[in-house]
Protein backbone atom coordinates (compact mmCIF):
# COMPACT_ATOMS: atom_id res chain seq x y z
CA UNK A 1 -21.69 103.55 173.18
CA UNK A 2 -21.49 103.55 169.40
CA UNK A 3 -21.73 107.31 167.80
CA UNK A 4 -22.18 107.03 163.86
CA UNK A 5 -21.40 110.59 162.63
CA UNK A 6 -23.90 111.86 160.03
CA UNK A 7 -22.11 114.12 157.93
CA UNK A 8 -23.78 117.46 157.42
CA UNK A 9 -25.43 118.04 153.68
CA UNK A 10 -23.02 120.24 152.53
CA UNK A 11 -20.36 117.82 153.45
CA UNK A 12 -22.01 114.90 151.55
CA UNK A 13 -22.83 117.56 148.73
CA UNK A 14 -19.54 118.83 148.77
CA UNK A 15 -18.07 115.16 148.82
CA UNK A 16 -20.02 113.85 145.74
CA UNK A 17 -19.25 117.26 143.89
CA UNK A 18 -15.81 115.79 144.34
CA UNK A 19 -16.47 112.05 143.15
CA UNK A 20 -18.09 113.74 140.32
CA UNK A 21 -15.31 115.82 139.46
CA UNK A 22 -13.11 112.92 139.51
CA UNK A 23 -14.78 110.72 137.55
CA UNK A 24 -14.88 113.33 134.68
CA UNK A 25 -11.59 113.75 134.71
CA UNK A 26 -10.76 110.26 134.50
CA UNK A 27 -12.94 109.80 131.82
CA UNK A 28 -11.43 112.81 130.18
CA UNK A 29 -8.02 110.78 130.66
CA UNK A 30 -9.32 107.67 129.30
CA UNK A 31 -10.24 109.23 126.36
CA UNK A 32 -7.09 110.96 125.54
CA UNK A 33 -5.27 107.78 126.09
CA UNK A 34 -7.91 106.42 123.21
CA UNK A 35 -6.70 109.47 121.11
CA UNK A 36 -3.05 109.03 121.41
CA UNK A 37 -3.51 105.52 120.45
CA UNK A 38 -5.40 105.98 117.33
CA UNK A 39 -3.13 109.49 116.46
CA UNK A 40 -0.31 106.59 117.18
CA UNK A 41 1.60 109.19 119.02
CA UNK A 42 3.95 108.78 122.26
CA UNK A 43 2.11 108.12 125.46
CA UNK A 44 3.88 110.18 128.54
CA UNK A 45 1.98 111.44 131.78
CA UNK A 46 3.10 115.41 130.21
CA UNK A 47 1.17 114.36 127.10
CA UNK A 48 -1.84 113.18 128.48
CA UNK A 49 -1.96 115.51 131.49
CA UNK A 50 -2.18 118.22 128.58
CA UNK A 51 -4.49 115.97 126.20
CA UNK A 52 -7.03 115.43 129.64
CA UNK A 53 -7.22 118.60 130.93
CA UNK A 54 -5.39 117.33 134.49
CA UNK A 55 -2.69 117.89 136.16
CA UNK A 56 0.04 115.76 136.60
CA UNK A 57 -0.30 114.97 140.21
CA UNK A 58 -3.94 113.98 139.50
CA UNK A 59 -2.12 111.12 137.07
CA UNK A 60 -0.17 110.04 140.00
CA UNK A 61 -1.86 110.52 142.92
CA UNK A 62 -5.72 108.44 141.69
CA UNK A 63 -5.01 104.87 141.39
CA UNK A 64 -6.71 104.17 138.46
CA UNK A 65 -5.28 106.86 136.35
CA UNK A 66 -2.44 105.66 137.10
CA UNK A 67 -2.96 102.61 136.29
CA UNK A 68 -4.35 103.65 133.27
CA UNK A 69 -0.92 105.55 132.22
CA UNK A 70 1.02 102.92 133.06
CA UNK A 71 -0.79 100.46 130.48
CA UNK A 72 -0.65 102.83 128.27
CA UNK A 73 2.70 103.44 128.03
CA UNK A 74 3.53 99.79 128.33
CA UNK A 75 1.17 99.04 125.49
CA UNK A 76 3.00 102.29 123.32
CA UNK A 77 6.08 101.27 124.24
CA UNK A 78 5.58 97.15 123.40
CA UNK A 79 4.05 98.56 119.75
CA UNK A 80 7.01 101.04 118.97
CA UNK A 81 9.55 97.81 120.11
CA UNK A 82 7.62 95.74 117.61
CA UNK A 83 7.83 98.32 114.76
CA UNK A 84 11.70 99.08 115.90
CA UNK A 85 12.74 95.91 115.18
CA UNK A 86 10.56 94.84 111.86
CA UNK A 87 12.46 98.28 110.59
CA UNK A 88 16.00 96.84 111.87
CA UNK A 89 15.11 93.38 110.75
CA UNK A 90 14.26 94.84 106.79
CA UNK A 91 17.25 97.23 107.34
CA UNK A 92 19.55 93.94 108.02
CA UNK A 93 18.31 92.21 105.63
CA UNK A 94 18.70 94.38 103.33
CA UNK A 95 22.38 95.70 103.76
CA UNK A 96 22.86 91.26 103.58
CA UNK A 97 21.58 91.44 100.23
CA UNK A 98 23.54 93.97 99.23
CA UNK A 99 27.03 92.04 100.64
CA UNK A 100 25.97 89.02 99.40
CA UNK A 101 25.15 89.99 96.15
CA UNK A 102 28.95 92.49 95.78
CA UNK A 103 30.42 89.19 97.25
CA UNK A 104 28.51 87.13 94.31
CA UNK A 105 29.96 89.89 92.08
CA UNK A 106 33.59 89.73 93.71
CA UNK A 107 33.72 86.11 92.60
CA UNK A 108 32.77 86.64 89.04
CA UNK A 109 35.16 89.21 88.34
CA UNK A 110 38.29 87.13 90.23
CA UNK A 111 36.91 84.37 87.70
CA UNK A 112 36.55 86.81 84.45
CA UNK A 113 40.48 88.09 85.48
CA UNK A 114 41.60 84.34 85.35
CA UNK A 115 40.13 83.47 82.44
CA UNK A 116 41.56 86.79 80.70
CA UNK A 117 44.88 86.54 82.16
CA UNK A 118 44.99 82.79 80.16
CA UNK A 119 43.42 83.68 77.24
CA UNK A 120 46.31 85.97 77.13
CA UNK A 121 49.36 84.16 78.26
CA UNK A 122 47.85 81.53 75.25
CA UNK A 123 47.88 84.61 72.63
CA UNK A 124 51.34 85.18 74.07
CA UNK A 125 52.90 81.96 73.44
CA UNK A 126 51.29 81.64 70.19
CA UNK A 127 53.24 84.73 69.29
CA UNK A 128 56.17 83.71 70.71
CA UNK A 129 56.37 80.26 68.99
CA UNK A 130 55.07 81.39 65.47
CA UNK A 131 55.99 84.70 64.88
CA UNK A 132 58.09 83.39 62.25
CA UNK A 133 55.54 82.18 60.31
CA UNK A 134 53.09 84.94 60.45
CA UNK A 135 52.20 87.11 58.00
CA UNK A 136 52.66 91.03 59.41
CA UNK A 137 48.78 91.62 59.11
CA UNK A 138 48.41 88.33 61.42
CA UNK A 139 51.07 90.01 63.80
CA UNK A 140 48.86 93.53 63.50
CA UNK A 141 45.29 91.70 64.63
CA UNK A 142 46.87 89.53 67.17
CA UNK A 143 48.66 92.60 68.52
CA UNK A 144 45.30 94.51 68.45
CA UNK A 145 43.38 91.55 70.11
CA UNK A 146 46.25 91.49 72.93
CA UNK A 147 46.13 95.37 73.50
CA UNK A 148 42.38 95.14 73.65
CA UNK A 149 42.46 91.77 76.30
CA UNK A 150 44.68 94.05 78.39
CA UNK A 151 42.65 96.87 77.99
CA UNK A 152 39.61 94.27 79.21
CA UNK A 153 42.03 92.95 82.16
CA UNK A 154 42.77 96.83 83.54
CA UNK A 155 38.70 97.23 82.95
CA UNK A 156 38.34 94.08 85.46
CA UNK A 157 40.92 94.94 87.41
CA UNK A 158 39.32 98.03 88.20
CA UNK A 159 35.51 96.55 88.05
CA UNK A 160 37.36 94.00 90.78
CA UNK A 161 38.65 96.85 93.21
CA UNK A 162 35.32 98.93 92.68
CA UNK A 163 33.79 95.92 93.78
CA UNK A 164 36.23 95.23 97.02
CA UNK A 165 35.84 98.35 97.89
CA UNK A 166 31.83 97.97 97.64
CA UNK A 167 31.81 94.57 99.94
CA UNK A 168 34.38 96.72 102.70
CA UNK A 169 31.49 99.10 102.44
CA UNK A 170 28.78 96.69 102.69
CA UNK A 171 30.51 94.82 105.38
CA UNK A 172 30.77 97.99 107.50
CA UNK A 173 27.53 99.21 107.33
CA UNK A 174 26.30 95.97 108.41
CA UNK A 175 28.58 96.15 111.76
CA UNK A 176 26.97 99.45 112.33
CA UNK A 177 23.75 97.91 111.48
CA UNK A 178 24.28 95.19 114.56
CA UNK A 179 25.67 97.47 116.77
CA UNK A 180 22.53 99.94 116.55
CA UNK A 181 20.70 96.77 116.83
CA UNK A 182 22.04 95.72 119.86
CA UNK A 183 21.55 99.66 121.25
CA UNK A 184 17.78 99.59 120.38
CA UNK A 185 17.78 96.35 122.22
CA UNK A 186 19.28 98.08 125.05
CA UNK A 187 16.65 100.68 125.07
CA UNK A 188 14.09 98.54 125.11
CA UNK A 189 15.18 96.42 127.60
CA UNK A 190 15.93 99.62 129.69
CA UNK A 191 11.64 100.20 130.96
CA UNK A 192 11.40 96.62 131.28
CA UNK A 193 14.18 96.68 133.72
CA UNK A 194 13.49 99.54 135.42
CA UNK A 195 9.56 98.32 136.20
């Protein structure tokens, strides 16, 4: 003999209360998840919980809220990987630019040095193989124009180590660049291994 329990009014009125009470306060969660996402701020079950109006065991414990957290944070956390690494990728690229273009430099002044350092070891000889023949004012301006090519050689010189110096720098920031590249990687790899 089959009994089918009726439950009492107060029971059913007491269990639709409940429903009711439940379904506002996953509508009150929904639309806190909608206002995180459009404030673009983080997504956590604290955040929300306060956002909502709920408590925190309400977030775990009904299956669609959590369910509704978890995409959520899934969906924050794919859009702050995406915008992580276009920042990293404009970062790298630039700090590239940067060595490339002190690298670009490098080579200009190593060529500027040789072509001083001839232009000078040519004066020299000339001096040295007609001094005898020239006048003391042509002695004074070829003097002049060798003091002022070595004055332009120590200028390069310098220009050159300014310029080594700016390529070690370059260099290095871009190993730190790739090595907080590979962390943020890390990071983000971290959720998806953990789910």
């Amino acid at each position: 003999m089959n009994t089918v329990t009726v439950p009492e009014p107060r029971t059913a009125a007491a269990l639709a209360a409940r429903r009711r009470k439940t379904e506002a306060a996953l509508q009150r969660v929904h639309q806190a998840i909608a206002r995180l996402r459009r404030e673009k701020a983080q997504v956590s079950v604290a955040a929300l919980a306060r956002r909502a109006d709920v408590s925190r065991t309400f977030l775990y414990d009904n299956v669609e809220a959590r369910s509704a957290v978890a995409a959520a944070m899934t969906q924050a956390d794919e859009h702050q990987s995406r915008a992580l690494a276009g920042q990293d990728d404009e970062r790298e690229a630039t700090w590239r630019e940067r060595a490339l273009n002190a690298e670009d430099a490098l080579r200009a002044a190593h060529t500027e040095i040789f072509t001083q350092r001839t232009r000078i070891g040519e004066l020299l000889g000339q001096i040295d193989d007609l001094q005898a023949e020239w006048t003391e004012g042509a002695i004074q301006r070829i003097a002049t124009e060798n003091t002022t090519l070595k004055q332009r050689v120590r200028q390069l010189t310098t220009d050159n180590r300014t310029l080594d110096e700016r390529l070690k720098a370059a260099r290095s920031n871009l190993r730190f660049q790739d090595r907080r590249v590979a962390d943020l990687e890390a990071r983000i790899a971290e959720p998806v291994l953990k789910s």
